[in-house]
N, C-alpha and C. Protein backbone atom coordinates (compact mmCIF):
# COMPACT_ATOMS: atom_id res chain seq x y z
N UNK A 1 138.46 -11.77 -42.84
CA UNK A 1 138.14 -12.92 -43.67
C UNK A 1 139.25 -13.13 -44.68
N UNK A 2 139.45 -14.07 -44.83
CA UNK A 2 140.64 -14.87 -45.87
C UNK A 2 139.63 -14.51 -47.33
N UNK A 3 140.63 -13.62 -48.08
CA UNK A 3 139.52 -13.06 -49.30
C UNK A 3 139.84 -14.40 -50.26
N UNK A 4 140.59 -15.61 -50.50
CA UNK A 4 140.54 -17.03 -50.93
C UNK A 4 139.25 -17.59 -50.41
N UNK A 5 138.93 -17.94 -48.65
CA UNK A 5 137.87 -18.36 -48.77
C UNK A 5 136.57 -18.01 -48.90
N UNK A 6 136.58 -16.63 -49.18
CA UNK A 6 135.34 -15.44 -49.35
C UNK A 6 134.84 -16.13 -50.84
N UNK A 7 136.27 -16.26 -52.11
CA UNK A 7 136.08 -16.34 -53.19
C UNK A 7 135.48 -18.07 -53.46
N UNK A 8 136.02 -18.51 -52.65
CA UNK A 8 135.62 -20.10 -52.88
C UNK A 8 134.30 -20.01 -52.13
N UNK A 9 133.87 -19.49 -51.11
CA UNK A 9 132.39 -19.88 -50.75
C UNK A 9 131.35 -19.55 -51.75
N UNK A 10 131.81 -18.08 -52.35
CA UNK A 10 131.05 -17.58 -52.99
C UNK A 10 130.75 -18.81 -54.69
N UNK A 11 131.77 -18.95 -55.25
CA UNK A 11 131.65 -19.74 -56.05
C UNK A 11 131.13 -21.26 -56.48
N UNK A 12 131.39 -21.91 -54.60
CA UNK A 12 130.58 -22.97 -54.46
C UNK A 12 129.15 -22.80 -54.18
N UNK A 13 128.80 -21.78 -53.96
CA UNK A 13 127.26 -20.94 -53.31
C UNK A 13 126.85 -20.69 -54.74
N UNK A 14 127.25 -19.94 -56.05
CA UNK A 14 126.87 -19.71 -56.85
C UNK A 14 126.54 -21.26 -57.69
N UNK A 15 127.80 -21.92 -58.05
CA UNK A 15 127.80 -23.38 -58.72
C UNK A 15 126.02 -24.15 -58.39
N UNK A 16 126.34 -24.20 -56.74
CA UNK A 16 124.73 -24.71 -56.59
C UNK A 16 123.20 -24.28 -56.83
N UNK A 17 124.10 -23.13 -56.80
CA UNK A 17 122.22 -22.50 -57.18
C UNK A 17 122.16 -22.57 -58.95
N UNK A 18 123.07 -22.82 -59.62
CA UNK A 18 123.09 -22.94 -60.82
C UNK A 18 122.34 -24.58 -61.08
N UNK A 19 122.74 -25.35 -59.98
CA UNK A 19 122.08 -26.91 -60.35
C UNK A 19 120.93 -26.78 -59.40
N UNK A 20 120.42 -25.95 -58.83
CA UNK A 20 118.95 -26.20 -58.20
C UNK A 20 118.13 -24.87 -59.51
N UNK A 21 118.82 -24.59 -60.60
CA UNK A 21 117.88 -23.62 -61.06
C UNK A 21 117.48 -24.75 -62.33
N UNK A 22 119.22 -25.62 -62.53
CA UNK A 22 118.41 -26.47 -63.90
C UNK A 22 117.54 -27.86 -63.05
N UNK A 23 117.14 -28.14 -62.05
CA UNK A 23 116.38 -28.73 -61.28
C UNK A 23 114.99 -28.46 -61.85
N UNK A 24 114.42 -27.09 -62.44
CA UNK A 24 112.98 -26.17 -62.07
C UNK A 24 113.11 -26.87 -64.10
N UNK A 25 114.14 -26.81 -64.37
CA UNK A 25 113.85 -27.20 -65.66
C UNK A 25 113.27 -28.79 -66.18
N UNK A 26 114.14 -29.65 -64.90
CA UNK A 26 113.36 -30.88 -65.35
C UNK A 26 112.21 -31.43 -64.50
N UNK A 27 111.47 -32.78 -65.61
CA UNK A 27 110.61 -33.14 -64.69
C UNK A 27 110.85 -34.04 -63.98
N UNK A 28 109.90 -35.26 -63.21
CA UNK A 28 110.41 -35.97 -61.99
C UNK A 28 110.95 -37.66 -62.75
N UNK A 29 110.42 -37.71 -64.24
CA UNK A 29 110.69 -38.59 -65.05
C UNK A 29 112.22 -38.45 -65.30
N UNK A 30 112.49 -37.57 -65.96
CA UNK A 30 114.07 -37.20 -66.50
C UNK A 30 115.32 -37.19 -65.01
N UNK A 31 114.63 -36.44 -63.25
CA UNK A 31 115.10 -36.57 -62.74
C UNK A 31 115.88 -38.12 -62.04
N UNK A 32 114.88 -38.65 -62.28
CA UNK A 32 115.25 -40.07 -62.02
C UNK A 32 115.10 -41.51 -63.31
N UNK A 33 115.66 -40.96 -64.25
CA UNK A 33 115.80 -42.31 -65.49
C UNK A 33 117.18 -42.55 -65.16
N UNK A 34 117.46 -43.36 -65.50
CA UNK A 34 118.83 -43.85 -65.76
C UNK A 34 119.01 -43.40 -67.08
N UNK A 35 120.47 -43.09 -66.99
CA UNK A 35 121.23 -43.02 -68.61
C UNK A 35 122.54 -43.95 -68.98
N UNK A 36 122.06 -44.04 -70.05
CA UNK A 36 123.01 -45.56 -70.07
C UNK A 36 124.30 -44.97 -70.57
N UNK A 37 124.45 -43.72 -71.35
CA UNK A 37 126.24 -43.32 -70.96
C UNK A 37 126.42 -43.14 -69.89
N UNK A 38 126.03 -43.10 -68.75
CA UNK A 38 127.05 -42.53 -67.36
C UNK A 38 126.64 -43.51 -66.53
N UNK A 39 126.76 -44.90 -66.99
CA UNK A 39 126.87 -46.16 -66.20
C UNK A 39 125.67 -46.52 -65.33
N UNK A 40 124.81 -45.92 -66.29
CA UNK A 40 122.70 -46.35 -65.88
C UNK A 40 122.93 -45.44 -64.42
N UNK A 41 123.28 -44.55 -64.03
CA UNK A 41 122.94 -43.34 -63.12
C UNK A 41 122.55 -42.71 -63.28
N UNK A 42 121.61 -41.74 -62.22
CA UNK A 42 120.24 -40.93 -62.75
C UNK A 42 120.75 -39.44 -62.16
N UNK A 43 120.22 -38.42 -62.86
CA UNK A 43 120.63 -37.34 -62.81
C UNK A 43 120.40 -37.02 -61.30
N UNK A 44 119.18 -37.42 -60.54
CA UNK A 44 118.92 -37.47 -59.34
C UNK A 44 120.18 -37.99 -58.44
N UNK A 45 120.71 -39.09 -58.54
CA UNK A 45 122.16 -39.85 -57.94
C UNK A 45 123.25 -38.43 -58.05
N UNK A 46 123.07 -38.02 -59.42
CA UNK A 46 124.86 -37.28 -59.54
C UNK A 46 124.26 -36.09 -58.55
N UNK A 47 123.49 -35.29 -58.45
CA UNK A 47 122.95 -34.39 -57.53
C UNK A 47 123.04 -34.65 -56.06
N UNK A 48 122.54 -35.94 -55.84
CA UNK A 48 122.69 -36.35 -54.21
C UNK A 48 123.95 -36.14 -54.12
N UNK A 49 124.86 -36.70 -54.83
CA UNK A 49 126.25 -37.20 -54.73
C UNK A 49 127.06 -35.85 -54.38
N UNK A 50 126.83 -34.59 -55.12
CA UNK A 50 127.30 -33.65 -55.28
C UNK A 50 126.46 -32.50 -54.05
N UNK A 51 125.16 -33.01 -53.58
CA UNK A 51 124.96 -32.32 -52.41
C UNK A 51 125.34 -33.40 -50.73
N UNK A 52 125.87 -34.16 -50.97
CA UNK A 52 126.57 -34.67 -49.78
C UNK A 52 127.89 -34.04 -49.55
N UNK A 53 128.76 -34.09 -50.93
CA UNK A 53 129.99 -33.96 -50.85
C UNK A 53 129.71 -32.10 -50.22
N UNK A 54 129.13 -31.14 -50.70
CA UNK A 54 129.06 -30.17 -49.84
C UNK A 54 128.75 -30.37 -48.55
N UNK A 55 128.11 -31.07 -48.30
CA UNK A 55 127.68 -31.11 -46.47
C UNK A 55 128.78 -31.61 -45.87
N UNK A 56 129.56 -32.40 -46.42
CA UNK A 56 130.81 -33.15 -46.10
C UNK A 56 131.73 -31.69 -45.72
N UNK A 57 131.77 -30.80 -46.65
CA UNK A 57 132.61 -29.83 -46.49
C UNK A 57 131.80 -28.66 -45.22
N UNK A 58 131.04 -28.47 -45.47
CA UNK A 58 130.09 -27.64 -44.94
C UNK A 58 130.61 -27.83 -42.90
N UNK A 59 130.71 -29.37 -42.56
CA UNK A 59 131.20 -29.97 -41.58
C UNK A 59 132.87 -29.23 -40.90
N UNK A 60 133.42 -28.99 -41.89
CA UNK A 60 135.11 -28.77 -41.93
C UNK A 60 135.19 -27.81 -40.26
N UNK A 61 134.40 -26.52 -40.24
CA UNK A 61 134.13 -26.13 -38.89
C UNK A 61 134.44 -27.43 -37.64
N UNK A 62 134.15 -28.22 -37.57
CA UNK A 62 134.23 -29.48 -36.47
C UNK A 62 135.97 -29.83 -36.89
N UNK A 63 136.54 -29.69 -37.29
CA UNK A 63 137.74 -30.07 -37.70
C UNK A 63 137.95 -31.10 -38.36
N UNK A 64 137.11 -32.05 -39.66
CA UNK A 64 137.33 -32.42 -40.17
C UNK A 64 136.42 -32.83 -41.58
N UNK A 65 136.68 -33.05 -42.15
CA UNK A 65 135.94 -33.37 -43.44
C UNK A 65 135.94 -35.23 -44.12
N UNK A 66 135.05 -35.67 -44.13
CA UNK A 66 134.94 -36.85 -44.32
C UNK A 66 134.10 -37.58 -45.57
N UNK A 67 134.35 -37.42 -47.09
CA UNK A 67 133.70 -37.67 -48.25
C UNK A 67 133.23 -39.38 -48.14
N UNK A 68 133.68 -40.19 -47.36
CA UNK A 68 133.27 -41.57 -47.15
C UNK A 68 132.36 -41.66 -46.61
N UNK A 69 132.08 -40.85 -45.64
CA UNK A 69 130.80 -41.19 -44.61
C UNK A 69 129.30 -40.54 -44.78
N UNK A 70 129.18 -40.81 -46.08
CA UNK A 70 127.82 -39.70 -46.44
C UNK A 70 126.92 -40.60 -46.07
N UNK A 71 125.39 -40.15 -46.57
CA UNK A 71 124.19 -40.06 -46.00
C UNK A 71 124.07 -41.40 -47.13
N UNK A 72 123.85 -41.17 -48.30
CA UNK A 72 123.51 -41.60 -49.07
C UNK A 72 121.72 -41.50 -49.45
N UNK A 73 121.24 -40.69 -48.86
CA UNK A 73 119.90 -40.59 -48.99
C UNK A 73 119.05 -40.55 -50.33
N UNK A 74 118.21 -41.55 -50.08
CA UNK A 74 117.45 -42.11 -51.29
C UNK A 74 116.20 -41.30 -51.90
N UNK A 75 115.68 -39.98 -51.18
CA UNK A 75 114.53 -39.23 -51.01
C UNK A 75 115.50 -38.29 -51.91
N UNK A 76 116.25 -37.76 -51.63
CA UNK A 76 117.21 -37.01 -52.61
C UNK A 76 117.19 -36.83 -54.04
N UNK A 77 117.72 -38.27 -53.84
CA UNK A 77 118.30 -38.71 -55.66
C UNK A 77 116.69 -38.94 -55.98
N UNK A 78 115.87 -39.02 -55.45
CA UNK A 78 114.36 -39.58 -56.31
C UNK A 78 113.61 -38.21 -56.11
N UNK A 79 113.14 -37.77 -55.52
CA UNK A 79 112.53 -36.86 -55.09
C UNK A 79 112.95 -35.43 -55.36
N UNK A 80 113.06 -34.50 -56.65
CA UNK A 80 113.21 -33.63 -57.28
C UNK A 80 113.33 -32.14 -56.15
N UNK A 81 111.75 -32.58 -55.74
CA UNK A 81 111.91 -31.26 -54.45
C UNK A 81 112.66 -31.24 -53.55
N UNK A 82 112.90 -32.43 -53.00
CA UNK A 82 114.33 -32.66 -51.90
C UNK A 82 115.41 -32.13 -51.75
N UNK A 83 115.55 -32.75 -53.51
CA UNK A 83 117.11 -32.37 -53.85
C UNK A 83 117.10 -30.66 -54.02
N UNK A 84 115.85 -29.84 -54.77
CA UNK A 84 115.76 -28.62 -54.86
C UNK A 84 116.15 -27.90 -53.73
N UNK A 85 115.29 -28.43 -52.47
CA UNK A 85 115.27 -27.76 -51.29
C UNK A 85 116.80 -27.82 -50.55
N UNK A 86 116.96 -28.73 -50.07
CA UNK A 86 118.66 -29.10 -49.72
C UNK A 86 119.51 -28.31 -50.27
N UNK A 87 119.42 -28.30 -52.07
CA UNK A 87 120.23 -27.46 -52.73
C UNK A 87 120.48 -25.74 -52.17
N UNK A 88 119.27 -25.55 -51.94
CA UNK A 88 118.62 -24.07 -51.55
C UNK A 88 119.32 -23.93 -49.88
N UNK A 89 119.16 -24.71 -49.43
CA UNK A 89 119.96 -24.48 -47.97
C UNK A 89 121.11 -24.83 -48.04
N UNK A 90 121.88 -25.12 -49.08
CA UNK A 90 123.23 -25.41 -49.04
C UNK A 90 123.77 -24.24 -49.35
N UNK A 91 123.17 -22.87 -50.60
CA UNK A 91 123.30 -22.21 -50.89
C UNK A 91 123.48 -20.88 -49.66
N UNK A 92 122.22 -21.51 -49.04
CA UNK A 92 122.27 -20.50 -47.95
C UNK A 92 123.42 -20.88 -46.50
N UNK A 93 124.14 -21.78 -46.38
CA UNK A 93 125.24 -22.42 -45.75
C UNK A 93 126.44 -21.42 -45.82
N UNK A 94 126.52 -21.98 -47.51
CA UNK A 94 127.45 -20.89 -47.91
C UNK A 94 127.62 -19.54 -47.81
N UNK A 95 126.43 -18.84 -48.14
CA UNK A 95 126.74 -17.43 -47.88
C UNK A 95 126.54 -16.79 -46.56
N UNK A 96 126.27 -17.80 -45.82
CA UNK A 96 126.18 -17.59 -44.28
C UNK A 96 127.31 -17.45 -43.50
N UNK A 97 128.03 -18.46 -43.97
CA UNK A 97 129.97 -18.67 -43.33
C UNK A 97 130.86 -17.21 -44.14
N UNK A 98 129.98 -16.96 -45.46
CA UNK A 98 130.38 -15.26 -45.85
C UNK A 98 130.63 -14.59 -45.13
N UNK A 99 128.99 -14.54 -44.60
CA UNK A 99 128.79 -13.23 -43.62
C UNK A 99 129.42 -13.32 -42.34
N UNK A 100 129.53 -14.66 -41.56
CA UNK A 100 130.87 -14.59 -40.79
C UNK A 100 132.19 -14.78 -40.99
N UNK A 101 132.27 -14.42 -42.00
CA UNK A 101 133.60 -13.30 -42.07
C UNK A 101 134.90 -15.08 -42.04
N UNK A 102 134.44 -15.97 -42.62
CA UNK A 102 134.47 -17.17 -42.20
C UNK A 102 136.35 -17.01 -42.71
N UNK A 103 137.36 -17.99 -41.86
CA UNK A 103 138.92 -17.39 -42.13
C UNK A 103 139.20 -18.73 -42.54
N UNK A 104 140.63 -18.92 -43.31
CA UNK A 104 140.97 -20.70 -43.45
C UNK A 104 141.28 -21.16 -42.11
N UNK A 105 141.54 -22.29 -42.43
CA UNK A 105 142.26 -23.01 -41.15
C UNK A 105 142.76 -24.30 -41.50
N UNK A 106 143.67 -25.11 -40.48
CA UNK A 106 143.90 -26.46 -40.88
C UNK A 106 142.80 -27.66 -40.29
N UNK A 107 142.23 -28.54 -41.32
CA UNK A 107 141.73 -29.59 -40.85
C UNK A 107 142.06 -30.79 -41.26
N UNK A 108 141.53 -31.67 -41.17
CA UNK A 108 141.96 -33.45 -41.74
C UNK A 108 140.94 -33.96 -42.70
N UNK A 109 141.04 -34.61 -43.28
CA UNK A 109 140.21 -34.74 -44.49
C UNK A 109 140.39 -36.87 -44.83
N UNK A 110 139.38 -37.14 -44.26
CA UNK A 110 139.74 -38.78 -44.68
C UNK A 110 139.92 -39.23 -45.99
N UNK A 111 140.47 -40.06 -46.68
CA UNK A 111 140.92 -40.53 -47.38
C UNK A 111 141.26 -41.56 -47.21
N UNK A 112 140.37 -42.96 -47.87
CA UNK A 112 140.30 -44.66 -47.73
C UNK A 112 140.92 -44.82 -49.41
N UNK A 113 141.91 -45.78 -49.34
CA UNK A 113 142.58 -45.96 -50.27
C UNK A 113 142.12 -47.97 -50.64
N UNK A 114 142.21 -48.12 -51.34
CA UNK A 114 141.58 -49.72 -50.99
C UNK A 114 143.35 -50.66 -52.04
N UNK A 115 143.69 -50.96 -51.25
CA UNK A 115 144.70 -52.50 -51.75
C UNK A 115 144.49 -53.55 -51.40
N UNK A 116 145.59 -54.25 -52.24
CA UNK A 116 145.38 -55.92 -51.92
C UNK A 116 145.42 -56.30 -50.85
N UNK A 117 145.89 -55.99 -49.84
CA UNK A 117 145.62 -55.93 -48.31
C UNK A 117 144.70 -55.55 -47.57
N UNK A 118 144.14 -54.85 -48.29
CA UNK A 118 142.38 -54.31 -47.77
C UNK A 118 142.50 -52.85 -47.73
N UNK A 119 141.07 -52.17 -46.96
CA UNK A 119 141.40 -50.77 -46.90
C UNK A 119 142.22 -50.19 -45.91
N UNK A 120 143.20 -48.87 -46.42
CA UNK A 120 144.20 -48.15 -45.93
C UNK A 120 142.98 -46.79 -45.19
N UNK A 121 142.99 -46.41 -44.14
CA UNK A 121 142.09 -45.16 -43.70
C UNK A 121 143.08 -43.99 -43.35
N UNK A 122 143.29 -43.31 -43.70
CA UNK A 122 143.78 -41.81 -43.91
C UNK A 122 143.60 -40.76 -43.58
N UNK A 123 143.91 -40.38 -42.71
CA UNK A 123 143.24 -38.82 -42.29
C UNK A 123 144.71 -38.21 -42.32
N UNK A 124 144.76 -37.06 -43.70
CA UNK A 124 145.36 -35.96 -44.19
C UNK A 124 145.28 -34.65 -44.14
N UNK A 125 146.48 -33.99 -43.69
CA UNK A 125 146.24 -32.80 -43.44
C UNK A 125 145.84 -32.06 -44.72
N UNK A 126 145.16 -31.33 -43.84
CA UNK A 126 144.70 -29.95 -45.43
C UNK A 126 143.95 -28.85 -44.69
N UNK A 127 143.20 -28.00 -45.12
CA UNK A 127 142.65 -26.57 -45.30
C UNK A 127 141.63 -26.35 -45.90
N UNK A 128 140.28 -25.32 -45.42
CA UNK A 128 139.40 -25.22 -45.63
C UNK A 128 139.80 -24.33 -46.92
N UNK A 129 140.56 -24.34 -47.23
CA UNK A 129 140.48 -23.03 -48.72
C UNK A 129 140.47 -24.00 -49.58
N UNK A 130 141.62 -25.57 -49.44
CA UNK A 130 141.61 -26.53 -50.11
C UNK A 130 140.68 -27.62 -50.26
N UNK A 131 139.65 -27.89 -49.97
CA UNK A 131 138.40 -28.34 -49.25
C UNK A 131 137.51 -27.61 -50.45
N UNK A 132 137.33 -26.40 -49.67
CA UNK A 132 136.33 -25.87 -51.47
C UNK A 132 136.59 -25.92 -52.39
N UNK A 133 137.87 -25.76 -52.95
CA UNK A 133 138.62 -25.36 -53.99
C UNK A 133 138.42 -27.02 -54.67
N UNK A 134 138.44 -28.07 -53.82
CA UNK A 134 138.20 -29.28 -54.56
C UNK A 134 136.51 -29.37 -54.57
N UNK A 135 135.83 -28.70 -53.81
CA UNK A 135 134.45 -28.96 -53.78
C UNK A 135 133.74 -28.13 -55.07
N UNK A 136 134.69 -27.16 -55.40
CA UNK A 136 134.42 -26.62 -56.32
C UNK A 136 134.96 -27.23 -58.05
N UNK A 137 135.82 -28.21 -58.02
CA UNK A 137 136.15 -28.83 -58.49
C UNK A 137 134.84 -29.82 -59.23
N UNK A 138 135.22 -30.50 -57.77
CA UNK A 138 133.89 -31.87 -58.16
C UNK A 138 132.47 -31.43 -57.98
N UNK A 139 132.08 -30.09 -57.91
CA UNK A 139 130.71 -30.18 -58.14
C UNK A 139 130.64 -29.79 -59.74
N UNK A 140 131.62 -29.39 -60.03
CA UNK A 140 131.37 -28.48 -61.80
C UNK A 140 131.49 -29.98 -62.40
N UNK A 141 132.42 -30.93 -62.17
CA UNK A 141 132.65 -32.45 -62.85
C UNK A 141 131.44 -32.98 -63.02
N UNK A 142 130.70 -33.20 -61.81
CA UNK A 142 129.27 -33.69 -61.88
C UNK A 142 128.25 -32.80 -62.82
N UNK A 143 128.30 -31.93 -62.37
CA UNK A 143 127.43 -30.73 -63.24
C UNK A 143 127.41 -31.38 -64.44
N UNK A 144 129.03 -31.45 -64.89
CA UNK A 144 128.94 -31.49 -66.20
C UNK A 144 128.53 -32.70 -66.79
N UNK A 145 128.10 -33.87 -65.87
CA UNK A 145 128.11 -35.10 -66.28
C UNK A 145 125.91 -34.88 -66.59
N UNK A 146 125.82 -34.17 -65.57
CA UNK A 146 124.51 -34.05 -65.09
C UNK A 146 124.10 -33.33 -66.33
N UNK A 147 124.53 -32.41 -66.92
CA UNK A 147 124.33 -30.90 -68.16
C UNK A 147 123.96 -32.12 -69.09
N UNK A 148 125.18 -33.25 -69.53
CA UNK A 148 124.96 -34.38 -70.57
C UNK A 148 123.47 -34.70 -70.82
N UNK A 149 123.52 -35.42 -69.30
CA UNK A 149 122.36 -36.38 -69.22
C UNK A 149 121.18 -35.51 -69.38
N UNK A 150 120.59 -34.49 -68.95
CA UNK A 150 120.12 -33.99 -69.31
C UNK A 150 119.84 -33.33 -70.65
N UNK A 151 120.62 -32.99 -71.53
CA UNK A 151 120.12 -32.72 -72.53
C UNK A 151 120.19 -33.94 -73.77
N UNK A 152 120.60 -34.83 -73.09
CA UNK A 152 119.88 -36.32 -73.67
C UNK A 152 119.04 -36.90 -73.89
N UNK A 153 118.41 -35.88 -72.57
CA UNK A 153 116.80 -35.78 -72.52
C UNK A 153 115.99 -35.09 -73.21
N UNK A 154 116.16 -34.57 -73.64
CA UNK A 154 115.73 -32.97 -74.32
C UNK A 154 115.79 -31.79 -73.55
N UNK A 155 116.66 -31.68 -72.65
CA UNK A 155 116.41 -30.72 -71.59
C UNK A 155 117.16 -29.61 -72.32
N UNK A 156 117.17 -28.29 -72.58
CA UNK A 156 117.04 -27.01 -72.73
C UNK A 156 118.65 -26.91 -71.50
N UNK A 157 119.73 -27.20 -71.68
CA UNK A 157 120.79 -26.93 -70.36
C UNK A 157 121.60 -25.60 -70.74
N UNK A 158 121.43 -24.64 -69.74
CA UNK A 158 121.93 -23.70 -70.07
C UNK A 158 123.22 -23.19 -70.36
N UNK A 159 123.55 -22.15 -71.19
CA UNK A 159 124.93 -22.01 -72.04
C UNK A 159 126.04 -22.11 -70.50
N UNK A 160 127.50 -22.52 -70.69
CA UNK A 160 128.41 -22.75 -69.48
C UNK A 160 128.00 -23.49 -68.23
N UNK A 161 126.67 -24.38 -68.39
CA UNK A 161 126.61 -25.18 -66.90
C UNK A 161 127.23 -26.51 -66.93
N UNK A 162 127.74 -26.55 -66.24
CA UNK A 162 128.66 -27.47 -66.27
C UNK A 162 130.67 -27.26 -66.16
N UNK A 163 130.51 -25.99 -66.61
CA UNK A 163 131.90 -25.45 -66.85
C UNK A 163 132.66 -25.03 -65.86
N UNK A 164 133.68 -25.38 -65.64
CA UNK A 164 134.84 -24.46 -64.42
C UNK A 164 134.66 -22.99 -64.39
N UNK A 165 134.44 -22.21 -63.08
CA UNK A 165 134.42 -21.16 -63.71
C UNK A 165 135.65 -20.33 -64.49
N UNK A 166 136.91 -20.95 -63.83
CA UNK A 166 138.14 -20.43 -64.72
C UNK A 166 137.98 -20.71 -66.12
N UNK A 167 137.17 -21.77 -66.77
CA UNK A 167 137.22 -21.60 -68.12
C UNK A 167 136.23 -20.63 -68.56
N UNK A 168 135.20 -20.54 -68.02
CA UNK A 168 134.04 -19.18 -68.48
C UNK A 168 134.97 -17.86 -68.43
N UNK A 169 135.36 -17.49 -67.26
CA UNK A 169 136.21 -16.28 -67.55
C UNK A 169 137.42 -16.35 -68.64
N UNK A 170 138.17 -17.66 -68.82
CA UNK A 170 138.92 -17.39 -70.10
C UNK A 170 137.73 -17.28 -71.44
N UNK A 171 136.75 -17.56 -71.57
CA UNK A 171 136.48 -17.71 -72.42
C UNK A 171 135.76 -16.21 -72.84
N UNK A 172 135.20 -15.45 -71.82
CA UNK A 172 135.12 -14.21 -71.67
C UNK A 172 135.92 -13.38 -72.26
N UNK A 173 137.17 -13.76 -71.85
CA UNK A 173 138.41 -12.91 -71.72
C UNK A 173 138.69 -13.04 -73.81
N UNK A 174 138.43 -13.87 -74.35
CA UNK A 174 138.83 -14.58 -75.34
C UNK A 174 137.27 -13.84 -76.06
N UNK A 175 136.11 -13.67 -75.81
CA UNK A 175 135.14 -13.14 -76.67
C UNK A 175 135.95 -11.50 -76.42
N UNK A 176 136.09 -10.66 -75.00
CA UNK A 176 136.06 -9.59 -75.15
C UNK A 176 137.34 -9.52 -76.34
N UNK A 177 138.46 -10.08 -76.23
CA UNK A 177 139.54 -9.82 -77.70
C UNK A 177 138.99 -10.16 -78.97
N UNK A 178 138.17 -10.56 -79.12
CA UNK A 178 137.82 -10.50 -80.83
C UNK A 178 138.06 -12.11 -80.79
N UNK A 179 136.79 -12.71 -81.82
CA UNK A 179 137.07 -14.25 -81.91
C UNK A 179 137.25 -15.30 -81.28
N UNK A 180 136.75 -15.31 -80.02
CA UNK A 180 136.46 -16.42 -78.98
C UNK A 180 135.53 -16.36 -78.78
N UNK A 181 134.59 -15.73 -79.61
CA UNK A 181 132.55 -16.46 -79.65
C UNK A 181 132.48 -17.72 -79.95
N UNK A 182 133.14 -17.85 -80.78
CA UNK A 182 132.90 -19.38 -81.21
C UNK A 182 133.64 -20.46 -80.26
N UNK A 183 134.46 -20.03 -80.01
CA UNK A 183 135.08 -20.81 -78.62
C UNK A 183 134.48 -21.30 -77.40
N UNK A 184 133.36 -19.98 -76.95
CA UNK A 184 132.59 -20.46 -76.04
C UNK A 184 131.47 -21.15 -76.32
N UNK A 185 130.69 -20.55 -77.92
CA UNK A 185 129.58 -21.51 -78.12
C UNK A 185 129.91 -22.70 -78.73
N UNK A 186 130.84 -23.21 -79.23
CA UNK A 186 130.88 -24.26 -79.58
C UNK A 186 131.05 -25.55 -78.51
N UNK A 187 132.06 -24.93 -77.28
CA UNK A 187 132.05 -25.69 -76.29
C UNK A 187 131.21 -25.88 -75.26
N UNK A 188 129.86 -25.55 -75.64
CA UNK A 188 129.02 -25.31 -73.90
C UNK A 188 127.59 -25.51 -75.04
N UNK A 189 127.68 -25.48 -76.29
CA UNK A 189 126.53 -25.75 -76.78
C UNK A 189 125.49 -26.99 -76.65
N UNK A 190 123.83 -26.67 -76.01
CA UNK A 190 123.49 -27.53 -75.40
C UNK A 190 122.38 -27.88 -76.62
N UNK A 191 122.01 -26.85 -77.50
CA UNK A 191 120.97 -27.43 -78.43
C UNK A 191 121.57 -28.11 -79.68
């Protein structure tokens, strides 16, 4: 096993179970309101959004990865348990391709570019290490958009959700030297 994509499954496997645990925190009201900072989108939407884009990756095995062609499923973004459950088997996706010992490889990855000429369709080379490594990217982005909206709500969002994990470990790294407590709680503070 490619110990890169051992580390990226594991981290996209962890990331999600971190947004199906603050899931148990809200109710089916908060899951689906609109919030009018993040352009009247509902915490339910940024979740779908962010469990497609894994299935998108999840696909890469077939030799390619395709973020345009999602589901868009509406039971998802509304339906709290949906999104819980999905979340929960995405989790288990991930640590499944673990246990086979899962290696990189090269695949293609679409990419629609839109100009004044209309849309450009793209299929770019890339790599399943690079694939998570952005999936791991854009699920912490959303997270973090999702952590907002939620505690806009009054939601209780727990300390670092939302956060890269490279910044939690600097910030670790920065409490264990003396004087980066405040560094981490000031930046991840949800009450």
């Amino acid at each position: 096993m490619s110990e890169s994509v051992d580390c990226l499954l594991a981290e996209n496997a962890d990331i999600l179970r971190d947004l199906a645990e603050l899931l148990l925190r809200l109710d089916d009201d908060v899951f689906t309101s609109p919030a009018d900072p993040c352009y009247g989108s509902t915490i339910g939407q940024q979740v779908r959004h962010a469990i497609e884009h894994a299935e998108a990756v999840l696909a890469a095995p077939c030799g390619s990865v395709d973020f345009h062609s999602r589901e868009r499923d509406t039971a998802t973004e509304t339906i709290r348990a949906v999104a819980h459950r999905r979340l929960n088997e995405l989790t288990e996706q991930f640590d499944g391709m673990r246990r086979q010992s899962m290696r990189d490889f090269a695949l293609k990855v679409r990419h629609v570019v839109d100009s004044p000429d209309g849309q450009c369709d793209h299929w770019l080379d890339t790599s399943l290490s690079r694939e998570l490594a952005f999936l791991q990217s854009h699920s912490v982005h959303h997270m973090a958009l999702i952590g907002m909206m939620a505690s806009l709500c009054g939601v209780s969002v727990p300390e670092g959700f939302g956060v890269a994990p490279s910044t939690r470990r600097y910030w670790a790294a920065q409490e264990t030297a003396g004087g980066g407590d405040r560094v981490l709680h000031a930046a991840s503070r949800a009450d």
